[in-house]
Protein backbone atom coordinates (compact mmCIF):
# COMPACT_ATOMS: atom_id res chain seq x y z
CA UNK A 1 92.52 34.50 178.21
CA UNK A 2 90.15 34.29 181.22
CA UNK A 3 89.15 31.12 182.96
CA UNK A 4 86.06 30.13 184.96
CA UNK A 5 86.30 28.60 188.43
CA UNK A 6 86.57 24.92 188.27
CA UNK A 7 83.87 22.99 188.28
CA UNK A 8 83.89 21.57 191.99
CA UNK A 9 84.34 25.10 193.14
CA UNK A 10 81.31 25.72 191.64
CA UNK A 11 79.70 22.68 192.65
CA UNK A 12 80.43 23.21 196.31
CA UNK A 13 77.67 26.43 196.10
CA UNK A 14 74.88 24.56 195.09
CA UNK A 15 73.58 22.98 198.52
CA UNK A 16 74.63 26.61 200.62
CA UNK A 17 72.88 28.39 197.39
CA UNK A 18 69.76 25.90 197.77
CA UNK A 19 69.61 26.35 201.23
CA UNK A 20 69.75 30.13 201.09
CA UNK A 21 67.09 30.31 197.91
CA UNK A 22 64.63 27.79 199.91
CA UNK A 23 64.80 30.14 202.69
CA UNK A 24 64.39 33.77 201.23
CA UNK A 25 61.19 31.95 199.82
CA UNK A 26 59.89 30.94 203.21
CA UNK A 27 60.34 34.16 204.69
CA UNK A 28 58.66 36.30 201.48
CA UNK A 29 55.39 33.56 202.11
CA UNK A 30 55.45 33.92 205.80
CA UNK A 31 55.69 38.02 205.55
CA UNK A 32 52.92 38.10 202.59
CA UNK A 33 50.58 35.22 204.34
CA UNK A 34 50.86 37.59 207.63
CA UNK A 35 49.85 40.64 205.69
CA UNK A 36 47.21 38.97 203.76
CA UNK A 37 45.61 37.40 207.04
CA UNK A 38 45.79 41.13 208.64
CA UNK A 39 44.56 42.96 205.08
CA UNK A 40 41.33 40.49 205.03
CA UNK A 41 40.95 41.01 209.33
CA UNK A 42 41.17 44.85 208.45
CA UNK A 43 38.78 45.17 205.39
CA UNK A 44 36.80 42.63 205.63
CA UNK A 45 36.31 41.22 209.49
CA UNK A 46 36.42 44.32 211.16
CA UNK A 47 33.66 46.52 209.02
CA UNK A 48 31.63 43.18 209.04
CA UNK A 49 31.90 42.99 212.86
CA UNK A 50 31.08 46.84 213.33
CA UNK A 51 28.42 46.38 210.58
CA UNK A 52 29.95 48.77 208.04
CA UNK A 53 31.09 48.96 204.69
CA UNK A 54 34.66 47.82 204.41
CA UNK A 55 34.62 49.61 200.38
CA UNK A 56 33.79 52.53 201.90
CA UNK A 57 35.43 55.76 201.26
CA UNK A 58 35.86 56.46 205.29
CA UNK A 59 36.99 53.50 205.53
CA UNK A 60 39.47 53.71 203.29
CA UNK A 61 40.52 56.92 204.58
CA UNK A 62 40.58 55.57 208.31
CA UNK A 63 42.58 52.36 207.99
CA UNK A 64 45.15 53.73 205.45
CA UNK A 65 45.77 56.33 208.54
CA UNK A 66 45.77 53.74 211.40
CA UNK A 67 47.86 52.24 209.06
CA UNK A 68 50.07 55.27 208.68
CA UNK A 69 50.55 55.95 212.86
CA UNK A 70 51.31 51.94 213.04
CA UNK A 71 53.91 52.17 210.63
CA UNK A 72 55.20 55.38 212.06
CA UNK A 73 55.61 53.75 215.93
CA UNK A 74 57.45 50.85 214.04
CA UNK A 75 59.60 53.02 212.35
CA UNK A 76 60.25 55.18 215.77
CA UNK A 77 60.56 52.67 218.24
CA UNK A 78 62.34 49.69 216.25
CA UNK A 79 64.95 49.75 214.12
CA UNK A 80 63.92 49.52 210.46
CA UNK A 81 66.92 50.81 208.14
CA UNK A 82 67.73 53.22 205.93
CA UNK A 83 65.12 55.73 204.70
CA UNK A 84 63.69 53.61 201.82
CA UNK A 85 63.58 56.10 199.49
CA UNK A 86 67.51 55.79 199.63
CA UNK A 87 67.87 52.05 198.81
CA UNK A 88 67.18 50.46 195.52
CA UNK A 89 66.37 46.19 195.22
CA UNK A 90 69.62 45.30 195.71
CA UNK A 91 71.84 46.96 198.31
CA UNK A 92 74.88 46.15 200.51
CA UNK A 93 73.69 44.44 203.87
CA UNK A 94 72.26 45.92 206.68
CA UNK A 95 72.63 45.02 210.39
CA UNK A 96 70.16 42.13 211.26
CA UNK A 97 69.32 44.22 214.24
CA UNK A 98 67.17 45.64 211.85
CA UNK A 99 64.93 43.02 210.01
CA UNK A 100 62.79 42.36 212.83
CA UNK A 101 61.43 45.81 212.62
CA UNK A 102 61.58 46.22 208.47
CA UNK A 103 59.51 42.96 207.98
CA UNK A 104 56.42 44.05 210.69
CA UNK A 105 56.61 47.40 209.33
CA UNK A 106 56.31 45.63 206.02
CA UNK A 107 53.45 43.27 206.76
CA UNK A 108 51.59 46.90 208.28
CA UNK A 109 52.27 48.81 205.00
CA UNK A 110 51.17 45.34 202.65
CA UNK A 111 48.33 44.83 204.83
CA UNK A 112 47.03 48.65 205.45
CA UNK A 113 46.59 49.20 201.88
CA UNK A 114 49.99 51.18 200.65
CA UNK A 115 50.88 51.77 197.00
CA UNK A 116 54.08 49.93 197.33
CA UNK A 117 55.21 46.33 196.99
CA UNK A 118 57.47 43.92 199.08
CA UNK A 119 60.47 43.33 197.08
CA UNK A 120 62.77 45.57 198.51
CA UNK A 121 62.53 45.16 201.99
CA UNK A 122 61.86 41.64 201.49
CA UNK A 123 65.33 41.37 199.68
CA UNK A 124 67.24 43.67 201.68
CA UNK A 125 65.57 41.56 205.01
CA UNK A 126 67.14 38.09 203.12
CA UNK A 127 70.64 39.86 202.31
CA UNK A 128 71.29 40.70 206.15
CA UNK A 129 70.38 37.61 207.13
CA UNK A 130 72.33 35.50 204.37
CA UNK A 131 75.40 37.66 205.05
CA UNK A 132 75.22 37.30 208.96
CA UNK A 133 74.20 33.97 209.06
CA UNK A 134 76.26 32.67 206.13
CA UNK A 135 79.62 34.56 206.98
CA UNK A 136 79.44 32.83 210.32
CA UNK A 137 78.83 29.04 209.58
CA UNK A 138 80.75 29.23 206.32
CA UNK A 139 83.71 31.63 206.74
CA UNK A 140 85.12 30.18 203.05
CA UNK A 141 82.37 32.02 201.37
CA UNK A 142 82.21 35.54 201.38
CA UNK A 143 79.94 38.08 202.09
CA UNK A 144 79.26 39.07 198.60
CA UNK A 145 78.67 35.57 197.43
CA UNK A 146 76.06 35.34 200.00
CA UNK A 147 74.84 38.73 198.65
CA UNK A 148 74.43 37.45 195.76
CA UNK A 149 72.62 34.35 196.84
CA UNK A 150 69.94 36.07 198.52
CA UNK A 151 69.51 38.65 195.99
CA UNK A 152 68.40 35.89 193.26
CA UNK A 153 66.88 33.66 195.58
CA UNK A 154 64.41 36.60 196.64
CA UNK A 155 63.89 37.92 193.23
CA UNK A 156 63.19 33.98 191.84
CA UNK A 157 60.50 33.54 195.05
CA UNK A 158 58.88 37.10 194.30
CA UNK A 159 58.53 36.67 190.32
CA UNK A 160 58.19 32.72 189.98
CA UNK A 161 60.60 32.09 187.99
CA UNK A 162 64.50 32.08 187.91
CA UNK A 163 64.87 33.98 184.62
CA UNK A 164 64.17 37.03 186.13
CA UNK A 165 66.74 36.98 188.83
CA UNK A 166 69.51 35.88 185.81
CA UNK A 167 67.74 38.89 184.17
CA UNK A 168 68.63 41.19 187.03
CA UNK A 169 71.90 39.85 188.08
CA UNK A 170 73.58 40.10 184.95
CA UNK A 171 73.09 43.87 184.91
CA UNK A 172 74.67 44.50 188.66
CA UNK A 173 78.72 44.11 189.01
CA UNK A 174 78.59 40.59 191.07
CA UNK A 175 81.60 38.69 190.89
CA UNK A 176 85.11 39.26 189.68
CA UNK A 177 85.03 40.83 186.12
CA UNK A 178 87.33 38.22 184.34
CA UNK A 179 84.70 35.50 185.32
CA UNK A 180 82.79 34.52 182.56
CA UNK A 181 79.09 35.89 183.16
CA UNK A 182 77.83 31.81 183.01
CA UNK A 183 80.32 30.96 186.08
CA UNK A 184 79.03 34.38 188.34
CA UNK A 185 75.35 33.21 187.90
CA UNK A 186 75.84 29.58 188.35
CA UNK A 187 75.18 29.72 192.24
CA UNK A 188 72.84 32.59 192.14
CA UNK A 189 70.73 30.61 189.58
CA UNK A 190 70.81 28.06 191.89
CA UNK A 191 69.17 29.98 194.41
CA UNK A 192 66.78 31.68 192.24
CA UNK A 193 65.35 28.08 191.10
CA UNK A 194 65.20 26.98 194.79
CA UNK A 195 63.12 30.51 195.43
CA UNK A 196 61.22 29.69 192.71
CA UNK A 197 60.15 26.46 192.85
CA UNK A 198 59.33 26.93 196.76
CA UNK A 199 57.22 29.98 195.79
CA UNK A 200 55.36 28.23 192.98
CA UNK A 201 54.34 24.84 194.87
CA UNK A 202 53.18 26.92 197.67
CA UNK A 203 51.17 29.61 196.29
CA UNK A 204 51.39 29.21 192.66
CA UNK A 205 51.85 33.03 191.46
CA UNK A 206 50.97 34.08 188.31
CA UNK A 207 51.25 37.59 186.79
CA UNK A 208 49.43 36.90 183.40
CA UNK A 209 46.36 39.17 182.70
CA UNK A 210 43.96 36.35 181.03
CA UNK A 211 44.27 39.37 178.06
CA UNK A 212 43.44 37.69 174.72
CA UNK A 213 45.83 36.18 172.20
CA UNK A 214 47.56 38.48 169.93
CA UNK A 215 49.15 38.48 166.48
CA UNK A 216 51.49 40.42 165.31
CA UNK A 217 50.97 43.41 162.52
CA UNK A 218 53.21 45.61 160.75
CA UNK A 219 52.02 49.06 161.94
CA UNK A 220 52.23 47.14 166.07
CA UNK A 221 56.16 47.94 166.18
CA UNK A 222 55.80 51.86 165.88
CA UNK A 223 52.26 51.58 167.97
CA UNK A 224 54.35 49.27 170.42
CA UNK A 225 57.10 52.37 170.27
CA UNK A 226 55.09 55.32 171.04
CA UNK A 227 53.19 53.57 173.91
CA UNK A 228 56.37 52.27 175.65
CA UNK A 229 57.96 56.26 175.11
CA UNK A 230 54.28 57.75 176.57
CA UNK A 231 54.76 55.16 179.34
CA UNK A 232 57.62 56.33 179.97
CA UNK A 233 57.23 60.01 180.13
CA UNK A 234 54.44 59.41 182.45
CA UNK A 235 56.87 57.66 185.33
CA UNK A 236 59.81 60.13 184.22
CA UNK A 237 57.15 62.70 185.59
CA UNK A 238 56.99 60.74 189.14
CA UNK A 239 60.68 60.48 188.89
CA UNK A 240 61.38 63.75 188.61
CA UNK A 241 58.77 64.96 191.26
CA UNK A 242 60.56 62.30 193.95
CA UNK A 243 63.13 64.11 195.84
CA UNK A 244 61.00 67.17 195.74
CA UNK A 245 58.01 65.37 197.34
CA UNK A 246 60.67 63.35 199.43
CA UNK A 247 61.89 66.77 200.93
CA UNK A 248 58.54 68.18 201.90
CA UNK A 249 57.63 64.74 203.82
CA UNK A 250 61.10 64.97 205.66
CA UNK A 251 60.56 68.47 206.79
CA UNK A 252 58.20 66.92 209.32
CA UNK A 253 60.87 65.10 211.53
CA UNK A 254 59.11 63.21 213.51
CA UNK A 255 58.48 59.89 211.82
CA UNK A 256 54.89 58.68 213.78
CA UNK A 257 53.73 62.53 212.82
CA UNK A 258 55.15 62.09 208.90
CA UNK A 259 53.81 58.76 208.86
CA UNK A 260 50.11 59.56 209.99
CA UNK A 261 49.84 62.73 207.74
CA UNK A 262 51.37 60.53 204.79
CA UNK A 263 48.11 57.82 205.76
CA UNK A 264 45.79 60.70 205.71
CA UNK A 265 46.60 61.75 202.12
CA UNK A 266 47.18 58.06 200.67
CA UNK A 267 43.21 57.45 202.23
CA UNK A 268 42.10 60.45 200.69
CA UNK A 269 44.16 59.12 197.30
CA UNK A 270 42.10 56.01 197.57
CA UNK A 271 38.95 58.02 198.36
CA UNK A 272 38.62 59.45 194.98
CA UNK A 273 40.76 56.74 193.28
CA UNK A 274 38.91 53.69 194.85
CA UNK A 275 40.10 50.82 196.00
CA UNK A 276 41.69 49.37 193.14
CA UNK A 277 44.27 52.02 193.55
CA UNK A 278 45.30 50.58 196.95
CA UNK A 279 47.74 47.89 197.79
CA UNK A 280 50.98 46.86 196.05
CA UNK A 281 48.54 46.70 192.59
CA UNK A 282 49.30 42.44 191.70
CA UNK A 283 45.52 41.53 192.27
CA UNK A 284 44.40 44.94 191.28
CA UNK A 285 46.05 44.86 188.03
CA UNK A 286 43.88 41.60 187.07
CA UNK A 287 40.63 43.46 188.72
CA UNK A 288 41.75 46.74 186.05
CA UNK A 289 42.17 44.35 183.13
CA UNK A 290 38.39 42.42 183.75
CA UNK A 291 36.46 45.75 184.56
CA UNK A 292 38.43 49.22 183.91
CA UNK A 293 35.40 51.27 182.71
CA UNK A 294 36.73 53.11 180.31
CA UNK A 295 39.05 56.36 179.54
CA UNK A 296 37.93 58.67 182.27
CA UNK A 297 38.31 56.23 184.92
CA UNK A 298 41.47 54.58 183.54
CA UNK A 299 42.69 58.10 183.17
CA UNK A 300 41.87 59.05 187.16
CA UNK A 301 43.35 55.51 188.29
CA UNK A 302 46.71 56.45 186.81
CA UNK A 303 47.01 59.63 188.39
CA UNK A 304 45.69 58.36 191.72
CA UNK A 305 48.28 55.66 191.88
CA UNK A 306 50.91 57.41 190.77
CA UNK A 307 50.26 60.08 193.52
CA UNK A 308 49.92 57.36 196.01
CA UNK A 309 53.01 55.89 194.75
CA UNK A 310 55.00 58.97 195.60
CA UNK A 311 53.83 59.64 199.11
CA UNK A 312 54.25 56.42 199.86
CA UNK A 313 57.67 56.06 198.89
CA UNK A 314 58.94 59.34 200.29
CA UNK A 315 57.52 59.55 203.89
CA UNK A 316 59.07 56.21 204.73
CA UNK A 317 56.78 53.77 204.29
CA UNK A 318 58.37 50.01 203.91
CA UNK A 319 57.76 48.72 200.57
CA UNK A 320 58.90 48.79 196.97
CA UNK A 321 58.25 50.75 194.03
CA UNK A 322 57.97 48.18 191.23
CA UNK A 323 54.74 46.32 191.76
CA UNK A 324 52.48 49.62 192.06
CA UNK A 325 54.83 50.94 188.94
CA UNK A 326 53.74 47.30 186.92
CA UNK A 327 49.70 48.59 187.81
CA UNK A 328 50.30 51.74 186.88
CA UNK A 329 51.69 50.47 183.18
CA UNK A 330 49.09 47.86 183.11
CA UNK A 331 46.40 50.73 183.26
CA UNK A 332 48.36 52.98 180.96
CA UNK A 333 48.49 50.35 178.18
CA UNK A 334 44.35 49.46 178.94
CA UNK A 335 43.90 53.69 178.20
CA UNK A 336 45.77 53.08 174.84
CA UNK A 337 43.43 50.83 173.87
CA UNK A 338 40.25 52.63 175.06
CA UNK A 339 41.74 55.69 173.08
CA UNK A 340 42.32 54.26 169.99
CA UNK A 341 40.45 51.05 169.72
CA UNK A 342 42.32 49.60 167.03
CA UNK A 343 45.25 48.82 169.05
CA UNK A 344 45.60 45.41 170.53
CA UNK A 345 45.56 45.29 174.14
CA UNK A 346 47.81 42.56 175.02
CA UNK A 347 50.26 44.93 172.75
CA UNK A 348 49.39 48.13 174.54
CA UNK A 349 49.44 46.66 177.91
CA UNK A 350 53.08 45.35 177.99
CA UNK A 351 54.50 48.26 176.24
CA UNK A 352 52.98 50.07 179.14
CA UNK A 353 54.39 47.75 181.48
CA UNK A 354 57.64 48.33 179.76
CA UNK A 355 57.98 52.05 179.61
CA UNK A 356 56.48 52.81 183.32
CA UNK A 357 58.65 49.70 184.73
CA UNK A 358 61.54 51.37 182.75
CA UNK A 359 61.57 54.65 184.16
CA UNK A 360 61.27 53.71 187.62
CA UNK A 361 63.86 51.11 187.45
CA UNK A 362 66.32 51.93 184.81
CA UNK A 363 66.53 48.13 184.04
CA UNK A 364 66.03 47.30 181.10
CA UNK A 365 65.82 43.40 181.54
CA UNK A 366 63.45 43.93 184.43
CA UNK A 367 61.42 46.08 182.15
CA UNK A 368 61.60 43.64 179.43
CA UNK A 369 60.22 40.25 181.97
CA UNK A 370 57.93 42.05 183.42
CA UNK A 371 56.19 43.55 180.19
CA UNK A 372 56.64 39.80 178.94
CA UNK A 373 54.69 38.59 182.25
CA UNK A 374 51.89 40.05 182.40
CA UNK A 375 50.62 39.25 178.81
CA UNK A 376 52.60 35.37 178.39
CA UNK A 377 52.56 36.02 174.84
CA UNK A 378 55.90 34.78 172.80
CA UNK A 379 55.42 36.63 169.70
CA UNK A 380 55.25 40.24 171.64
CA UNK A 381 59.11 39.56 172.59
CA UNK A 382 60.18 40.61 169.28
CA UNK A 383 58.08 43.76 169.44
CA UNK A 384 59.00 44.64 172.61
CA UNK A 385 62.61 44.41 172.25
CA UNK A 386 62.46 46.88 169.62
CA UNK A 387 59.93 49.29 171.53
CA UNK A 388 62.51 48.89 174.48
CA UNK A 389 64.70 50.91 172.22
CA UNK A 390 63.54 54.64 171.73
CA UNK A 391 61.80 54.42 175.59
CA UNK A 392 65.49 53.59 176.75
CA UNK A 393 66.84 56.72 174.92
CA UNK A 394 64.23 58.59 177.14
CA UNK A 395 65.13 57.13 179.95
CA UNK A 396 68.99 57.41 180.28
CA UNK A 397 70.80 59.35 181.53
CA UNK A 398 67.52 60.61 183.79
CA UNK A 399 67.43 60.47 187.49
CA UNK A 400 66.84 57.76 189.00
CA UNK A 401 63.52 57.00 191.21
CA UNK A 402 65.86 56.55 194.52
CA UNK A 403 67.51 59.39 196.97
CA UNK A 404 71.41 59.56 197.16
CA UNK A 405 71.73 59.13 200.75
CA UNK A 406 73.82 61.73 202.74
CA UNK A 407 77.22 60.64 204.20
């Protein structure tokens, strides 16, 4: 028989675990309000000032490569990490020597434009720093406690919501295995509802797509199936071009010169793609969903992003890969429904969410919250638990969307 920690043990982790999910909340807003203030100076003040066109095509192209030799001096001259492309949302802690350098060459890559989101270096910032911090002032909790603490805090201040970080957690190995699951969480949830709520009364996020109401038909489960397995086939194509895209980046060395070249083609990306291609793809999403002009253009967009996607997640840009991969599913559902009409788009949309989501994570839970919110619609769950079925037969045993680093 296997017994949970007692009850004050557990109750000792709730004010460290508040503490810790209050603070990876504070440091996500203060990272995204810097890169918003920057992105609106850079696309909006500047061309105004200069008395251009800040939806320009050269304009694109020239800030997403200023954007490209900034990152590239960050990444030379300060201590960022591990090559991104190596590290996956949750990893083991890094030095704090370098967060300093990963969040600024975060707030650059947000701000500039870049087809990636900040949920991995904004969790792997809060893990250092929980670990460090924590270890020292309170030696009786260990490391990966902490670990765990700012992993759910920082997923519960990204999404909104706890349920995503007890989503996530309960598929990583936290925690003694003869610990019932309820007992691992209890502190992480803790911190996830701190993250949350400090998120939510500060900035109010919201993921939903305004898409209208849907009900439920008989022929939506196998429509819901074959749109999740498309969706899915369309990332597993990204995921298996990754390392060979990540290889021909790395052959140029030098990080400001891979950098800059990596701006040049993500502005020429968002030259023929458009704006709505740039960015980590949150606000774009909504933009797609109000206006996305039809097959051919839906059809371009998820090419475009999916190329920007890769080159920015190869040549070492700081950022994450699952907000652009949530666009790219939104817009792959919103061609469903432009192809054949008759399919319901809040249906087609989170099935796309699902399968794209799916095959660049490999999380099924993930895949299954996220698909969930961006449509907020209770009587999808059943259908999209059962379209999560054949895409996850697609998608396992596949490679994963992440380098194995080199020892």
């Amino acid at each position: 028989m296997t017994h949970g920690r007692p009850a004050a043990a557990l109750a000792r982790l709730a004010l460290p675990a508040l503490v810790v999910g209050v603070a990876c909340s504070l440091i996500l807003m203060a990272v995204s309000f810097a890169a918003e203030a920057l992105q609106e100076v850079l696309w909006h003040h500047l061309p105004a000032a200069m008395g251009l066109n800040g939806a320009s095509p050269w304009w694109t192209l020239t800030i997403l490569t200023l954007t490209g030799l900034a990152v590239g001096l960050v990444v030379w001259k300060i201590p960022t990490g591990p090559d991104p492309a190596t590290e996956g949302l949750v990893g083991e802690p890094l030095p704090m020597s370098v967060v300093p350098g990963m969040l600024l060459a975060t707030a650059l890559t947000l701000a500039g434009g870049v087809s990636l989101g900040p949920e991995n270096p904004i969790t792997a910032a809060n893990i250092a720093l929980a670990v460090a911090l924590g270890v020292r002032l309170l030696p009786g909790i260990k490391a990966p406690t902490w670990l765990g603490l700012a992993a759910a805090g920082t997923i519960g201040a990204l999404f909104g919501t706890p349920v995503a970080a007890a989503l996530i957690l309960s598929e990583l190995a936290l925690g003694p295995k003869d610990v019932p699951l309820w007992d691992r969480l209890f502190a992480p949830l803790v911190a996830a509802g701190a993250g949350a709520i400090t998120t939510v009364l500060v900035t109010s996020p919201v993921f939903h797509l305004g898409l209208p109401e849907y009900s439920m038909r008989p022929l939506d489960l196998l429509t819901g199936m074959v749109i999740a397995c498309v969706a899915v086939l369309a990332g597993l194509a990204a995921v298996y071009a990754f390392p060979h895209v990540h290889r021909l980046f790395h052959r140029v060395r030098h990080p400001v010169l891979r950098l800059t070249l990596a701006g040049v083609l993500l502005g020429v990306a968002g030259m023929i793609g458009g704006q709505i291609t740039l960015f980590k793809g949150l606000e774009e999403m909504k933009e797609l969903a109000a206006d996305h002009g039809g097959a051919a253009s839906l059809t371009l967009i998820i090419v475009v992003k999916l190329v920007a996607l890769l080159i920015a997640s190869t040549s070492a840009f700081i950022g994450g890969r699952i907000f652009p991969a949530v666009f790219v599913g939104v817009a792959v559902g919103l061609l469903a429904s432009a192809l054949v009409p008759g399919v319901p788009t809040p249906l087609s949309v989170a099935c796309g969410v699902l399968g794209m989501t799916l095959a660049v994570t490999q999380q099924g839970w993930l895949s299954l919250f996220m698909a969930a919110a961006v449509v907020t619609d209770l009587e999808l769950i059943p259908v999209l638990c059962l379209a999560l079925l054949p895409a996850w037969l697609l998608v396992t045993g596949r490679p994963q969307m992440i380098i194995e680093a080199k020892h």
